[in-house]
C-alpha atoms as a PDB file:
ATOM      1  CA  UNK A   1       7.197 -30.563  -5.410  1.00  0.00           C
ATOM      2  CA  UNK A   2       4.108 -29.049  -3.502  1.00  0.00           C
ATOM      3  CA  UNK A   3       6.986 -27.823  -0.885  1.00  0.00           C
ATOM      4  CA  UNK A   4       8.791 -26.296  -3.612  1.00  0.00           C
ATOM      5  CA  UNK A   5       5.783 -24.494  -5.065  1.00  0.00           C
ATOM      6  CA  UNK A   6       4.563 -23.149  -1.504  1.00  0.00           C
ATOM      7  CA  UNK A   7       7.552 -21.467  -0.663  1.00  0.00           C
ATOM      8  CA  UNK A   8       7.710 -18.455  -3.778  1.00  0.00           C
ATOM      9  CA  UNK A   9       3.533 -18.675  -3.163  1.00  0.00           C
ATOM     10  CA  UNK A  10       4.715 -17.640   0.677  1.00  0.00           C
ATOM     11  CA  UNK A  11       6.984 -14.572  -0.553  1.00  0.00           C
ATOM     12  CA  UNK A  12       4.759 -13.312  -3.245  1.00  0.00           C
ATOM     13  CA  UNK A  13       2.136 -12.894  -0.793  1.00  0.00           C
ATOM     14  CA  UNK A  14       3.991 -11.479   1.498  1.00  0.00           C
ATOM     15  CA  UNK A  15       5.348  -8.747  -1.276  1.00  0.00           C
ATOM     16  CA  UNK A  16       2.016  -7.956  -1.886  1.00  0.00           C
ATOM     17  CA  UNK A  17       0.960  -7.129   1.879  1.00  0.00           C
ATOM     18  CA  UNK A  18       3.869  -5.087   1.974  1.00  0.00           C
ATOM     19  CA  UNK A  19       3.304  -2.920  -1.297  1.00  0.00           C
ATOM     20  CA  UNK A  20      -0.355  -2.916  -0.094  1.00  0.00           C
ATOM     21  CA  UNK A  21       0.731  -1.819   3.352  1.00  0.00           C
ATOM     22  CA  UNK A  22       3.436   0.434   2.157  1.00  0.00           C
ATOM     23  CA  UNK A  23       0.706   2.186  -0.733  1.00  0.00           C
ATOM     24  CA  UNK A  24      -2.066   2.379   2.290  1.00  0.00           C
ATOM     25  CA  UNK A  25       0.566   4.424   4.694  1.00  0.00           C
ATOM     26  CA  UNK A  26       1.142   6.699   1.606  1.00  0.00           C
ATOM     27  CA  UNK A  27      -2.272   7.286   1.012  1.00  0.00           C
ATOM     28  CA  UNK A  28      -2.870   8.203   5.047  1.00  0.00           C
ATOM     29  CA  UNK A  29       0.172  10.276   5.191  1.00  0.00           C
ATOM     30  CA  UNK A  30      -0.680  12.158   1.631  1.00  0.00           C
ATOM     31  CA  UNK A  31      -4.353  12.295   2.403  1.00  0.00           C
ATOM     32  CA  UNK A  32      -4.348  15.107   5.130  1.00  0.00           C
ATOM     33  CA  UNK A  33      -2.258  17.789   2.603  1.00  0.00           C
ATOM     34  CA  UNK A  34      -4.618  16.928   0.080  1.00  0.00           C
ATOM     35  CA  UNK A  35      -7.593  17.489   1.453  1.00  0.00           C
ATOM     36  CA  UNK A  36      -5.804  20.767   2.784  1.00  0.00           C
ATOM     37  CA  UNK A  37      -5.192  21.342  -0.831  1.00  0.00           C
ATOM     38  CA  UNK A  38      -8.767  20.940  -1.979  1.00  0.00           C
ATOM     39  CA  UNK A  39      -9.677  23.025   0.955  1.00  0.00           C
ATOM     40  CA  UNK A  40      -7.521  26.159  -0.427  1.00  0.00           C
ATOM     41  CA  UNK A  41      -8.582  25.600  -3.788  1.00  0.00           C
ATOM     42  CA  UNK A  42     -12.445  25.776  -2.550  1.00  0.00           C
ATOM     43  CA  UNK A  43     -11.657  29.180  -1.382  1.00  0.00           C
END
């Protein structure tokens, strides 16, 4: 039973490092063009 409980435990977790992963790289690839963006928008 505890086996059979640990195992979706295992894969949800590991879903949620990837979305966390996956929504970090977007942020670090987005952030540069938006702080470009601001920039312009200052002038």
């Amino acid at each position: 039973m505890r086996n059979g409980l640990f195992i979706p435990a295992a894969v949800v977790r590991v879903a949620v490092g990837v979305l966390l992963a996956a929504a970090a790289a977007t942020a670090a690839a987005g952030a540069p063009s938006l702080v470009r963006y601001m920039r312009i928008r200052a002038m």
